[in-house]
Protein backbone atom coordinates (compact mmCIF):
# COMPACT_ATOMS: atom_id res chain seq x y z
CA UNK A 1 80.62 50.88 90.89
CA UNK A 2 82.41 53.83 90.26
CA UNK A 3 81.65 55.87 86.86
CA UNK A 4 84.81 57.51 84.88
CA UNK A 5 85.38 59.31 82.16
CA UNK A 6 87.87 61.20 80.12
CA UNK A 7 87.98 64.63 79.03
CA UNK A 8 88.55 65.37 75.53
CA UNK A 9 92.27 66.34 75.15
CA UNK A 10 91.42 69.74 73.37
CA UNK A 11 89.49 70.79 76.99
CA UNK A 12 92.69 69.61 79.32
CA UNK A 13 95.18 71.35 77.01
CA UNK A 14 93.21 74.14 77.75
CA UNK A 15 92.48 73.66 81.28
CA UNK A 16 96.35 73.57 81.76
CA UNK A 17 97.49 76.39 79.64
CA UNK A 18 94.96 78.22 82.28
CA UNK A 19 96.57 77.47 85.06
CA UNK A 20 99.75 77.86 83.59
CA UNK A 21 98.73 81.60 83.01
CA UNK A 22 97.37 81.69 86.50
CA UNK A 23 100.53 80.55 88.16
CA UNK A 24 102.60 83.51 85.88
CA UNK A 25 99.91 85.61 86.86
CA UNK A 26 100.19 85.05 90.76
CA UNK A 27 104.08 85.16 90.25
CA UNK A 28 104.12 88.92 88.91
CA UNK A 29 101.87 89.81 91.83
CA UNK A 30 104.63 88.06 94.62
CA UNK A 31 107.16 89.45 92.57
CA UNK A 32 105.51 92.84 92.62
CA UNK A 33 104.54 93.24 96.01
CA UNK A 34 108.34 92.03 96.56
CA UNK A 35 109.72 94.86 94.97
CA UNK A 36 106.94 97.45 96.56
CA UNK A 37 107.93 95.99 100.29
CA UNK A 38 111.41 96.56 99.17
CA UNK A 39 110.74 99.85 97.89
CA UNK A 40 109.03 100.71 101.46
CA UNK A 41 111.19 99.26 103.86
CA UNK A 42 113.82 102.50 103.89
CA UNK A 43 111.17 104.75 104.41
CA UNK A 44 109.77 102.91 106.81
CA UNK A 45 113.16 102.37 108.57
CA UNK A 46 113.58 106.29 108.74
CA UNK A 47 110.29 107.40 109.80
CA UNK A 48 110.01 105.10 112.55
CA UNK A 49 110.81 105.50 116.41
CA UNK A 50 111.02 102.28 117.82
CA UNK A 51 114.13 100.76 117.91
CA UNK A 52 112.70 96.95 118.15
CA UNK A 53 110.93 97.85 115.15
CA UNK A 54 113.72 100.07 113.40
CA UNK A 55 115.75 96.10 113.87
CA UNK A 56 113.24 94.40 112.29
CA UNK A 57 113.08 97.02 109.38
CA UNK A 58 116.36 96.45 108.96
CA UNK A 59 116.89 92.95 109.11
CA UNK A 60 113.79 92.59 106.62
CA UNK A 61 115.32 94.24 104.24
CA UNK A 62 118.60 92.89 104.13
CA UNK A 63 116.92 89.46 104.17
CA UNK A 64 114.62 91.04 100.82
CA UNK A 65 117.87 92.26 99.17
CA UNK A 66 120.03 89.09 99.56
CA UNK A 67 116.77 86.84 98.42
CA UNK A 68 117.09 86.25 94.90
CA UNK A 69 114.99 82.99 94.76
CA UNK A 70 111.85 84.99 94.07
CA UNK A 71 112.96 87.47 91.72
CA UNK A 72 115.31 84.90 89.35
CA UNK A 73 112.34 82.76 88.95
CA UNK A 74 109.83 85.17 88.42
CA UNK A 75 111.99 87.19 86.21
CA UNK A 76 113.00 84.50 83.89
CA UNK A 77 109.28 83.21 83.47
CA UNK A 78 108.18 86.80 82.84
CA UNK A 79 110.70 87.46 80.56
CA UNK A 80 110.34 84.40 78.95
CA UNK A 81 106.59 85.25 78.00
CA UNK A 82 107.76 88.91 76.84
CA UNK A 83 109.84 86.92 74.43
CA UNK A 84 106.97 85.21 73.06
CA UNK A 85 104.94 88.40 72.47
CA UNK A 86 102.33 87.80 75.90
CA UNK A 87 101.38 90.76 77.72
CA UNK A 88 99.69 89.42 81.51
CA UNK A 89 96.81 90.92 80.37
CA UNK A 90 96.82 88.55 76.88
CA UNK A 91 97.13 85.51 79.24
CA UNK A 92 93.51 86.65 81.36
């Protein structure tokens, strides 16, 4: 026989909004390290000697630039906690 129980609906209300703040959380980071790769990929382009590599710079970052799953998504959750007054640091 198999035991089961419930959790009081105060404790998965919280359990959720957790994970909830985790998943913004993780966003900002992808979204972040989007940007940074972004960023680094014209530098990286210049400075480099290869010209396999100077392609695949290149083709990186146009495929970065045209991509605006990512940033829509993450920009439109992380705006939308700005608007209610949370800081990433208020949802640790």
């Amino acid at each position: 026989m198999q035991a089961s129980f419930l959790l009081p609906s105060y404790l998965v209300q919280t359990i959720i909004l957790n994970l909830h703040n985790l998943f913004l959380l993780e966003l900002q980071d992808l979204y972040d390290a989007k940007q940074q790769i972004t960023q680094a990929l014209p530098q990286m382009l210049e400075f480099t000697l290869s010209d396999e590599l100077k392609e695949t710079f290149s083709s990186h970052l146009e495929e970065k630039a045209s991509d605006q799953k990512l940033s829509s998504l993450a920009e439109g959750l992380i705006n939308r906690q700005a608007d209610k007054g949370m800081t990433a640091s208020q949802a640790l």
